[in-house]
C-alpha atoms as a PDB file:
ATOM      1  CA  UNK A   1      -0.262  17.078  36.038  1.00  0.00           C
ATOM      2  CA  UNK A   2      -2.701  20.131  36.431  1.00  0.00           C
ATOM      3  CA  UNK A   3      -4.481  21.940  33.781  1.00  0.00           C
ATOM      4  CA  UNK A   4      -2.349  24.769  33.885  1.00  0.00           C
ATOM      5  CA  UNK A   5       1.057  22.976  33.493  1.00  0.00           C
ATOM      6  CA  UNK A   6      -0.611  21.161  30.537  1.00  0.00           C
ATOM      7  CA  UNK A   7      -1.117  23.742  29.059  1.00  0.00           C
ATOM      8  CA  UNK A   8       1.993  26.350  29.276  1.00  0.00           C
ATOM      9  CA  UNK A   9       3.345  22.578  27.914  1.00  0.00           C
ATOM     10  CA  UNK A  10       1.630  22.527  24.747  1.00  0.00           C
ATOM     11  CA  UNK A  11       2.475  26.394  24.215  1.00  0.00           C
ATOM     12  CA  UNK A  12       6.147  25.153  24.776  1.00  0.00           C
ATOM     13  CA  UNK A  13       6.550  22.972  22.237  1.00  0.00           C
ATOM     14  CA  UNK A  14       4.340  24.981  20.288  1.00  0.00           C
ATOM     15  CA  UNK A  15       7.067  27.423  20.687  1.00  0.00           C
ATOM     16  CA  UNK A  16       9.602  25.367  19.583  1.00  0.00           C
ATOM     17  CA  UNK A  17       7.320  24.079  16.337  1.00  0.00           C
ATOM     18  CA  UNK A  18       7.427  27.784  15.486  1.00  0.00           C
ATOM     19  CA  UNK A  19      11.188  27.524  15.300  1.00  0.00           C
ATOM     20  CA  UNK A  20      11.420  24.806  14.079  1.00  0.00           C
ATOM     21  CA  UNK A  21       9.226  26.064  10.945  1.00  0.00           C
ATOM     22  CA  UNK A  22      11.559  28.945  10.861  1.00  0.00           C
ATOM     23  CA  UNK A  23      15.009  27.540  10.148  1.00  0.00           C
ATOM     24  CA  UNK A  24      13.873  25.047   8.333  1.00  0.00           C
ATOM     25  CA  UNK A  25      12.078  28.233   5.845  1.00  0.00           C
ATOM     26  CA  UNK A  26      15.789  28.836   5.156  1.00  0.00           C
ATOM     27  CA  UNK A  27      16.873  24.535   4.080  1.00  0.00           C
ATOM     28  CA  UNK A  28      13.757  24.571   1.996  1.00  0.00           C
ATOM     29  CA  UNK A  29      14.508  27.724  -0.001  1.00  0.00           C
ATOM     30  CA  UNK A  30      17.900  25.759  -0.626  1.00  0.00           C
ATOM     31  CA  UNK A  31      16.651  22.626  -2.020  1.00  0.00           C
ATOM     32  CA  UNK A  32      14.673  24.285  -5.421  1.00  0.00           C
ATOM     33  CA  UNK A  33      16.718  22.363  -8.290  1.00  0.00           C
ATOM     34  CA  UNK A  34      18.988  20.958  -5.505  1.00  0.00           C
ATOM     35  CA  UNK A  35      20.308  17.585  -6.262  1.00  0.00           C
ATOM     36  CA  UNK A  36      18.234  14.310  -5.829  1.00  0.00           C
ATOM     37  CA  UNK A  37      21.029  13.368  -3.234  1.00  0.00           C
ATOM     38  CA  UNK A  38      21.182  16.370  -1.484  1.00  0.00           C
ATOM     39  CA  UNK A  39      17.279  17.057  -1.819  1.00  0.00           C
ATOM     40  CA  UNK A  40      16.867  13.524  -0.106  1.00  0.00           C
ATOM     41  CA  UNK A  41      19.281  13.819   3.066  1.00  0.00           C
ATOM     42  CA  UNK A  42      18.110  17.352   3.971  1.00  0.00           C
ATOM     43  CA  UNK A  43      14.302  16.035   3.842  1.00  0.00           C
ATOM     44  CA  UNK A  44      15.204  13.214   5.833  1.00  0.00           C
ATOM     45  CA  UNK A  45      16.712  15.268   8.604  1.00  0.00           C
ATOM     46  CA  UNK A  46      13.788  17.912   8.908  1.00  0.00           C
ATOM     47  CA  UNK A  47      11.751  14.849   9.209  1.00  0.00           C
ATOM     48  CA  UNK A  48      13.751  13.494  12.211  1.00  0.00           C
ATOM     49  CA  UNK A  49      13.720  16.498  13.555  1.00  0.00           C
ATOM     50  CA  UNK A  50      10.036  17.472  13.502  1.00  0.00           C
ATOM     51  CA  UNK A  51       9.831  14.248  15.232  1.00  0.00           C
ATOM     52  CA  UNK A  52      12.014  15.237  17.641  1.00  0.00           C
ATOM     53  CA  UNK A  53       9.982  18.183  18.427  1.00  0.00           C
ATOM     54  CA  UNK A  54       6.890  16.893  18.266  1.00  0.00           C
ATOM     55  CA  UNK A  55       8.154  14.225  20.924  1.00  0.00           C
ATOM     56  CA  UNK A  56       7.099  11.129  18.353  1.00  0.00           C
ATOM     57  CA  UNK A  57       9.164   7.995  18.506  1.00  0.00           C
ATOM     58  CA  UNK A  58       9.882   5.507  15.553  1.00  0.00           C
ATOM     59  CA  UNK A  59       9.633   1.879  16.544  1.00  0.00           C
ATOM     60  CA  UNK A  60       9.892  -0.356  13.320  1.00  0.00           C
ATOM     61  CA  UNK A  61      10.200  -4.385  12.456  1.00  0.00           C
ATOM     62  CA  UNK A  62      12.227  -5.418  10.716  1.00  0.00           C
ATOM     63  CA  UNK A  63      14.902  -2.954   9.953  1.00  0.00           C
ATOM     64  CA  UNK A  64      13.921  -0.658   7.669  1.00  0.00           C
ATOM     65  CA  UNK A  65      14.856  -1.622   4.425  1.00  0.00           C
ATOM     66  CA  UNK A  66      16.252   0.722   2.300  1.00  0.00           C
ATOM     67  CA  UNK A  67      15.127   0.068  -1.400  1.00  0.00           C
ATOM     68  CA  UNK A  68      16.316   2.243  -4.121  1.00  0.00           C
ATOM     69  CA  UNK A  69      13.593   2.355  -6.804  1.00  0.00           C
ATOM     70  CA  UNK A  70      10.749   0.707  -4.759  1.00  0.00           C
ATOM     71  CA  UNK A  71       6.860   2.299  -4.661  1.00  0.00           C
ATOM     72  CA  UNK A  72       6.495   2.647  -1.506  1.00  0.00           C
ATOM     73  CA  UNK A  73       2.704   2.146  -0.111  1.00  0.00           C
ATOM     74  CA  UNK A  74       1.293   2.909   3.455  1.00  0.00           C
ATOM     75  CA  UNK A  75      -2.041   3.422   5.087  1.00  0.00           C
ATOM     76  CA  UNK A  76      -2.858   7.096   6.155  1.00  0.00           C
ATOM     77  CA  UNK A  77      -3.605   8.370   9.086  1.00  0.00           C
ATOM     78  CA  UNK A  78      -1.872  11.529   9.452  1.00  0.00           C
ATOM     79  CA  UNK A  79       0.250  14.239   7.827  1.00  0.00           C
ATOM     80  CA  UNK A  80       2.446  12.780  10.151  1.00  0.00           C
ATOM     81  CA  UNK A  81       3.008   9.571   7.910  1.00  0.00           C
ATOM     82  CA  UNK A  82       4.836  11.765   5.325  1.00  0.00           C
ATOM     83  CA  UNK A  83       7.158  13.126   7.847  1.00  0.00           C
ATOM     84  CA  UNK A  84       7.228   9.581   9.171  1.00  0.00           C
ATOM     85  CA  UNK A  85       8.537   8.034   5.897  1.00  0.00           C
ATOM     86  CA  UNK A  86      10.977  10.484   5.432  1.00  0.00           C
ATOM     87  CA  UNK A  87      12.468   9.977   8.256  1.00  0.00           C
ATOM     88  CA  UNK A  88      12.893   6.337   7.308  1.00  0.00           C
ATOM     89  CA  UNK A  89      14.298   7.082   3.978  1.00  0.00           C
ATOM     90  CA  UNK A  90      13.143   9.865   2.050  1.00  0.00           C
ATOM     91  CA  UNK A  91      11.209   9.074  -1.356  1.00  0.00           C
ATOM     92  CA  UNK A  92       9.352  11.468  -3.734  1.00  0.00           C
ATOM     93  CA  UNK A  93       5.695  11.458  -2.647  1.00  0.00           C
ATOM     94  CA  UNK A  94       2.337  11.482  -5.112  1.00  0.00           C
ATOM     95  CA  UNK A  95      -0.784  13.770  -3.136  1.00  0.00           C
ATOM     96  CA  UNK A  96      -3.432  14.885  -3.543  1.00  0.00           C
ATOM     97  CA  UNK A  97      -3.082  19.134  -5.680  1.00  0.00           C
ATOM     98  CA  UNK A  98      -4.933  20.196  -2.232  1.00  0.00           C
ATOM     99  CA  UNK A  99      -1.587  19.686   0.218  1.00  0.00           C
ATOM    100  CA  UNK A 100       0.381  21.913  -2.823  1.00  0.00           C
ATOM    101  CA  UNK A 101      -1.069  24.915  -0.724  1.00  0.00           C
ATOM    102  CA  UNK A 102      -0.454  23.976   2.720  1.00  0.00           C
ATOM    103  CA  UNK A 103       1.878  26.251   4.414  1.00  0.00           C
ATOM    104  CA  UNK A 104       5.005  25.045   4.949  1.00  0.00           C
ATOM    105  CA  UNK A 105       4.407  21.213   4.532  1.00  0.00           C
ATOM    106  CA  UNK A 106       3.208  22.009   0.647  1.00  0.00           C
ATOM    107  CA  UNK A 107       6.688  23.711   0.059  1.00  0.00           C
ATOM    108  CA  UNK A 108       8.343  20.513   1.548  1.00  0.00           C
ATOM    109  CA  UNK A 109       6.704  18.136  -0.101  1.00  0.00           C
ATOM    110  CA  UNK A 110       6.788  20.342  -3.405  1.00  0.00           C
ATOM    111  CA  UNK A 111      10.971  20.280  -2.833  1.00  0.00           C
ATOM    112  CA  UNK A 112      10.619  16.570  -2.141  1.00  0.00           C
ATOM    113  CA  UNK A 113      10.079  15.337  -5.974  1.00  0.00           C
ATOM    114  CA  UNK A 114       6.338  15.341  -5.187  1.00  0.00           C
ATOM    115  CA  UNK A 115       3.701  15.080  -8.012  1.00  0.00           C
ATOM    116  CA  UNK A 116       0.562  16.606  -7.261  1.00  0.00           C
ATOM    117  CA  UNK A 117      -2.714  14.801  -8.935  1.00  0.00           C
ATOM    118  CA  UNK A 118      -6.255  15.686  -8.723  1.00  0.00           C
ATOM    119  CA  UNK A 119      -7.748  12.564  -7.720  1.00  0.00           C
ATOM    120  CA  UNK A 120     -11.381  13.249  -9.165  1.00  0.00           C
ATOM    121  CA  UNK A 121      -9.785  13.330 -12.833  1.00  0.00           C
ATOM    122  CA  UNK A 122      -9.261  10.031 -14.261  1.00  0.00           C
ATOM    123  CA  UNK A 123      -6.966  11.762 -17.059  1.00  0.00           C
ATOM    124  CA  UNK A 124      -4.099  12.013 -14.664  1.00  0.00           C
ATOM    125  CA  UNK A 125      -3.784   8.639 -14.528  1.00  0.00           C
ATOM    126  CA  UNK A 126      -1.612   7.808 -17.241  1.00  0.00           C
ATOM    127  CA  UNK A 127       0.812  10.321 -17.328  1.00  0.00           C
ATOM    128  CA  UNK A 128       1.189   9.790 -13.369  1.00  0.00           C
ATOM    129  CA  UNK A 129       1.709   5.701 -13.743  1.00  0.00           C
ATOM    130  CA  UNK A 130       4.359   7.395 -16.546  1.00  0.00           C
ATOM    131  CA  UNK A 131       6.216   9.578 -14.314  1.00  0.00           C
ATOM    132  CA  UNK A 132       6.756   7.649 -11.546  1.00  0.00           C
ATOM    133  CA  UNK A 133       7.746   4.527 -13.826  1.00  0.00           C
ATOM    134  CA  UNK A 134      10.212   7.349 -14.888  1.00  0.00           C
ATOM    135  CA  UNK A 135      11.610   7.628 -11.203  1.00  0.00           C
ATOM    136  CA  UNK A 136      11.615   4.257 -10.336  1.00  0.00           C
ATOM    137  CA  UNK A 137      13.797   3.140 -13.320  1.00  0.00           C
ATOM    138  CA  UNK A 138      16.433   5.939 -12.219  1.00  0.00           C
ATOM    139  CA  UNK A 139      16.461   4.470  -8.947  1.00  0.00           C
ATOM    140  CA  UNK A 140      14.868   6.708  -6.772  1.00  0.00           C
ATOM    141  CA  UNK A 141      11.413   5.863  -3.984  1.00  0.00           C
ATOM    142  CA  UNK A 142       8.357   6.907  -4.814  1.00  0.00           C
ATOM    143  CA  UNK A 143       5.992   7.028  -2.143  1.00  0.00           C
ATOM    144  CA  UNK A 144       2.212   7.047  -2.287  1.00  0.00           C
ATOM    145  CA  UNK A 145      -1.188   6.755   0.122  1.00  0.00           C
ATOM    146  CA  UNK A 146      -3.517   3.923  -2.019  1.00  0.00           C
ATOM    147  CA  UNK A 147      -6.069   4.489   0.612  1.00  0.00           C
ATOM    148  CA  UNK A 148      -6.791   7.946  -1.210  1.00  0.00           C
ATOM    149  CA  UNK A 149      -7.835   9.579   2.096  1.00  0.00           C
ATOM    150  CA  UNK A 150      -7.370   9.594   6.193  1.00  0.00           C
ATOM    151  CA  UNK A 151      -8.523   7.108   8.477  1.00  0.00           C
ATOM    152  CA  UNK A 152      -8.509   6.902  12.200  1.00  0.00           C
ATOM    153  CA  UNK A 153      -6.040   4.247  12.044  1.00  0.00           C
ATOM    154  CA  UNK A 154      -7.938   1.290  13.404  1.00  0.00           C
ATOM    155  CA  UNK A 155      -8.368  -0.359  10.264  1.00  0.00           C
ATOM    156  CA  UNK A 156      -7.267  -0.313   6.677  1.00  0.00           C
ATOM    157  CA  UNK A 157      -9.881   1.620   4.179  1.00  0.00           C
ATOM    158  CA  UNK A 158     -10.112  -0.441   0.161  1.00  0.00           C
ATOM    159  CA  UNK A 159      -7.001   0.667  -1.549  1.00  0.00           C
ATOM    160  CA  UNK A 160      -6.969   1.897  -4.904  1.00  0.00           C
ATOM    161  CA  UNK A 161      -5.001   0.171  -7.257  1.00  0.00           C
ATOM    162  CA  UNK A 162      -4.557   2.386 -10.343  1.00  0.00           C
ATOM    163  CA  UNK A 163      -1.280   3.482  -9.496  1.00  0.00           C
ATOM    164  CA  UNK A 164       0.812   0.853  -9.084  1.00  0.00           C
ATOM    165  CA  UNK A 165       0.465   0.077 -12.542  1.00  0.00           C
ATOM    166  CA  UNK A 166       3.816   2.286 -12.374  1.00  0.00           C
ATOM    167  CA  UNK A 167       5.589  -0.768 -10.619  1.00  0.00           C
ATOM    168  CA  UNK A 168       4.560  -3.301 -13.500  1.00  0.00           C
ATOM    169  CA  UNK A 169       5.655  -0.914 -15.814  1.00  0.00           C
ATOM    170  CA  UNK A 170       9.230  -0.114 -14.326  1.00  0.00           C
ATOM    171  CA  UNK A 171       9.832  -3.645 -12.977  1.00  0.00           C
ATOM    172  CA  UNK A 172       9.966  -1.834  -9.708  1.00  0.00           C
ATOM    173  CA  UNK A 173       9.479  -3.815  -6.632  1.00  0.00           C
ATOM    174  CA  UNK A 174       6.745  -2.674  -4.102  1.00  0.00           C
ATOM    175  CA  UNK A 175       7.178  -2.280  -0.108  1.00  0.00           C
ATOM    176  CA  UNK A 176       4.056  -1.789   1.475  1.00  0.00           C
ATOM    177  CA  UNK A 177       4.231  -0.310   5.059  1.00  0.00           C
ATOM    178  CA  UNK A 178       2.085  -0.373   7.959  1.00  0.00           C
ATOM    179  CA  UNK A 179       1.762   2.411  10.251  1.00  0.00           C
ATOM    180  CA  UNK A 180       0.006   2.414  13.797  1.00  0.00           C
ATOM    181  CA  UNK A 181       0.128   5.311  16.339  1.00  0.00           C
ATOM    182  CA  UNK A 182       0.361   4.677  20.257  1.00  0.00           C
ATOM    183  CA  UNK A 183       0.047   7.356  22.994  1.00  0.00           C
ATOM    184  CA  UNK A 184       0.339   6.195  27.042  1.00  0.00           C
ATOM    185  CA  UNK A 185       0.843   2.869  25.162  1.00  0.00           C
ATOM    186  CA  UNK A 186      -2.302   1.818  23.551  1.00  0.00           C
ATOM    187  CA  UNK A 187      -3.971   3.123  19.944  1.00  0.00           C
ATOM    188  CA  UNK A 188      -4.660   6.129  19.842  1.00  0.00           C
ATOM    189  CA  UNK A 189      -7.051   8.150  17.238  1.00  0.00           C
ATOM    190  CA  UNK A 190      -5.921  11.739  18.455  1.00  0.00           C
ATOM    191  CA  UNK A 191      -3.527  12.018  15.414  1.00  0.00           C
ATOM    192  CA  UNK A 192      -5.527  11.433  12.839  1.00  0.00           C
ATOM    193  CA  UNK A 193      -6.291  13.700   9.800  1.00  0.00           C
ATOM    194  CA  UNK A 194      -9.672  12.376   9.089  1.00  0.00           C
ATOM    195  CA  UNK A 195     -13.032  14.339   9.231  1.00  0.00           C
ATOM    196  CA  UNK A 196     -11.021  17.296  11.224  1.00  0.00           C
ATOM    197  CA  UNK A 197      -8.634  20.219   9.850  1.00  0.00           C
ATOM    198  CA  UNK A 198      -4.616  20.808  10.491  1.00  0.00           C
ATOM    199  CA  UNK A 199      -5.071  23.142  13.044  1.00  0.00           C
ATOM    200  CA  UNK A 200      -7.087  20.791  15.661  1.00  0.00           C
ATOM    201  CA  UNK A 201      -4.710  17.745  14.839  1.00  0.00           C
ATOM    202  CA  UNK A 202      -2.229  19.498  15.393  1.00  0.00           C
ATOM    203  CA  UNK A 203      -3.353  20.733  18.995  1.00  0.00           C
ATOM    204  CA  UNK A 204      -4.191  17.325  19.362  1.00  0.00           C
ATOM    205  CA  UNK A 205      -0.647  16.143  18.746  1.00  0.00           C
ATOM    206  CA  UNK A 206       0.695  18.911  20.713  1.00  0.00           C
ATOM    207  CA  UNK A 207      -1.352  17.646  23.817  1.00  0.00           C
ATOM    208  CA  UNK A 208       0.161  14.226  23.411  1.00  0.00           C
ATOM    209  CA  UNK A 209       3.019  13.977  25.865  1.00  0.00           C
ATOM    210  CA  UNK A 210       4.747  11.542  24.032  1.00  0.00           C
ATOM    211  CA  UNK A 211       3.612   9.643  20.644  1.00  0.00           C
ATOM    212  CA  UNK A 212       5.271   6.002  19.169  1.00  0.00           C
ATOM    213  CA  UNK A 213       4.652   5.171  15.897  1.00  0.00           C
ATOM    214  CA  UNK A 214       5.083   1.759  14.408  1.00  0.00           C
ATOM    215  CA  UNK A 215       6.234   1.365  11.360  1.00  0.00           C
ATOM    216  CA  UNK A 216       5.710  -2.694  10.176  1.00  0.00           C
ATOM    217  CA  UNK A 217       7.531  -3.475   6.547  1.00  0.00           C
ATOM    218  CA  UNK A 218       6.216  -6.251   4.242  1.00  0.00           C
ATOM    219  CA  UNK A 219       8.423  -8.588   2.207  1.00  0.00           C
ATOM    220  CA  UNK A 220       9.296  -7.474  -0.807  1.00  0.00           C
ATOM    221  CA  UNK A 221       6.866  -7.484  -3.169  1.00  0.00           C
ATOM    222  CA  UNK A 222       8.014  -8.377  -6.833  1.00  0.00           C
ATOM    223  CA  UNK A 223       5.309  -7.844  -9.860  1.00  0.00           C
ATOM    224  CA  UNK A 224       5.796 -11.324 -11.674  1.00  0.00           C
ATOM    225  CA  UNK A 225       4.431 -11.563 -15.571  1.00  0.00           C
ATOM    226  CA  UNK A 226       1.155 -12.850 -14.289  1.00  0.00           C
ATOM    227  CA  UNK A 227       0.447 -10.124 -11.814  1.00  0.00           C
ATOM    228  CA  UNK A 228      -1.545  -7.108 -12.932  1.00  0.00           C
ATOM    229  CA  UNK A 229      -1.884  -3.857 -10.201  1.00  0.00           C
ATOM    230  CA  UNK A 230      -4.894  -5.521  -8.635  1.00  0.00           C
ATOM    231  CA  UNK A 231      -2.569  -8.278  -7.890  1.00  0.00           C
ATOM    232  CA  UNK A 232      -0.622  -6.128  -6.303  1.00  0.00           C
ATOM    233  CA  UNK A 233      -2.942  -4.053  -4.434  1.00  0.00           C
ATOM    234  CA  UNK A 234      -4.498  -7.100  -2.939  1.00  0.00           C
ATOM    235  CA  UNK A 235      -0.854  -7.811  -1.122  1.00  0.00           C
ATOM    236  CA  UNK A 236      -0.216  -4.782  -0.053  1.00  0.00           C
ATOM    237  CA  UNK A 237      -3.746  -4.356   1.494  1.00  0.00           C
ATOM    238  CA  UNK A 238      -3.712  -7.891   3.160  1.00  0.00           C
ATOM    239  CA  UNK A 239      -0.339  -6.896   4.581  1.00  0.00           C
ATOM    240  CA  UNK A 240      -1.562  -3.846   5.688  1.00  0.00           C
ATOM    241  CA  UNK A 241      -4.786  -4.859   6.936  1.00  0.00           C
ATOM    242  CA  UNK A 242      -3.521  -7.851   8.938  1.00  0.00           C
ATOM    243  CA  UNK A 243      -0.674  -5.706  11.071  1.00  0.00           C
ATOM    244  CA  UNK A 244      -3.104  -2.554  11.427  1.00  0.00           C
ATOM    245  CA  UNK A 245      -5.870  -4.622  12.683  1.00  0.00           C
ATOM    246  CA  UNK A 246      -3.454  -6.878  14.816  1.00  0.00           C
ATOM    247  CA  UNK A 247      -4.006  -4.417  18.251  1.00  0.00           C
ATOM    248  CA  UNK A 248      -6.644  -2.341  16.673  1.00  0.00           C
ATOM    249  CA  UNK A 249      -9.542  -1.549  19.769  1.00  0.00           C
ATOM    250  CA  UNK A 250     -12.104  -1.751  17.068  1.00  0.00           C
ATOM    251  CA  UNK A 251     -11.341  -2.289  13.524  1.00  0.00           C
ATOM    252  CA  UNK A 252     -15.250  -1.585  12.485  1.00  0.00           C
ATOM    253  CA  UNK A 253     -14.233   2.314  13.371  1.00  0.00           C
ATOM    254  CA  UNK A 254     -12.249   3.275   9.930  1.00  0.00           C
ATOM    255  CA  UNK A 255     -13.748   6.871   9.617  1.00  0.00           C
ATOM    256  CA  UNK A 256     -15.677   9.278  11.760  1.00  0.00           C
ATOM    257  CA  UNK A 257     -19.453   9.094  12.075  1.00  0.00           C
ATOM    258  CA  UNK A 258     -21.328  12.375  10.573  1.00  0.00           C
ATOM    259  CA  UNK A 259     -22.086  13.894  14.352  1.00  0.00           C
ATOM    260  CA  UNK A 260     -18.057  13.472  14.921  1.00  0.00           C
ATOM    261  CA  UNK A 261     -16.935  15.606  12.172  1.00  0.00           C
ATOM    262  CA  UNK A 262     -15.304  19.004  12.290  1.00  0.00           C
ATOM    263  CA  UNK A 263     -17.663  21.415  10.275  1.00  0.00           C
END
């Protein structure tokens, strides 16, 4: 395929992105104080369909599970993962106050039950742990990145364990999930989130002809009376860690190197 063609693709399914954002502008508007049911299957079918538009296909093993009242853990790579999770079953996310402000993905993961934290203030901790122990106990996912920030997907980066105190507290069982992104089927780094900005991921994305994403599910993971959250952290990571590294093409590459990053 020639240059050109390339490109008048990309502005193609740019196009289509574009309306995309725009009818969905309308289903967000709709969810503020929508139902928890309602709130959930909407956000689950925008993320299908951004998928669909962004020519990104799910592979998964097992079947997804769907867990009502789990804390739901993955590695980050992308803002892709949160559309990625939704479209697996929608939970309410916890991110970093930054993403409140991003257009159009900050209003849908506002409308999604998310609670913003600022991650540099160890204050929020407690209440946070609080309200999600609060969702969990009504039943409902609660989704979070322990990682704390991007990687380039080759590897797993220390995850932080404060939060899933909130699991211990509720009784809530934990489902870690591993996510690894493939384009002309090997790894590939181009959709990563790390050291660059929205705008040149997503041209980077949008250059992809075709993207799979694996999605890899642990066994449930059950606090006991002897675990604390470090406990728990340490399974999720080793899950993790194991099935990311599994096919990684270097697992010593976790971040960019200073010279790489976007300034």
């Amino acid at each position: 395929m020639n240059t050109q063609n390339s490109f008048m693709q990309i502005i193609f399914r740019l196009i289509k992105l574009l309306i995309w954002l725009g009818k969905i502008g309308f289903k967000l508007r709709a969810l503020d104080n929508a139902p928890t049911a309602q709130r959930q299957a909407t956000l689950q079918q925008m993320g299908s369909s951004l998928l669909d538009v962004l020519h990104i296909k799910i592979e998964h093993a097992p079947t997804p599970p769907h867990p009502k009242g789990a804390l739901v853990v993955a590695n980050h790579i992308s803002w892709l993962d949160i559309f990625v999770l939704n479209a697996l079953y929608p939970s309410s996310f916890i991110a970093a106050k930054e993403l409140r402000h991003w257009f159009v993905i900050g209003k849908m993961i506002a409308n999604a039950g998310t609670v913003f934290i600022d991650r540099s203030n160890r204050k929020d901790i407690d209440p946070i742990n609080l309200a999600i122990a609060e969702r969990l106990q009504a039943h409902e996912n609660v989704c979070f990145f322990p990682e704390a920030k991007t990687s380039l997907g080759n590897s797993v980066l220390p995850l932080k364990a404060a939060l899933f105190q909130a699991a211990i507290n509720a009784q809530a069982d934990v489902q870690a999930v591993a996510l690894r992104y493939y384009a002309n089927g090997q790894r590939t780094e181009r959709v990563s989130f790390s050291g660059t900005n929205f705008f040149i991921t997503l041209w980077r994305i949008l250059s992809l002809p075709e993207i799979v994403v694996r999605a890899d599910f642990s066994p449930t993971i059950t606090p006991y009376a002897e675990h604390d959250r470090f406990a728990l952290k340490d399974q999720a990571e080793a899950f993790m860690k194991h099935v990311v590294e599994s096919d990684s093409p270097d697992p010593t590459r976790v971040l960019l190197n200073e010279s790489e990053r976007t300034r």
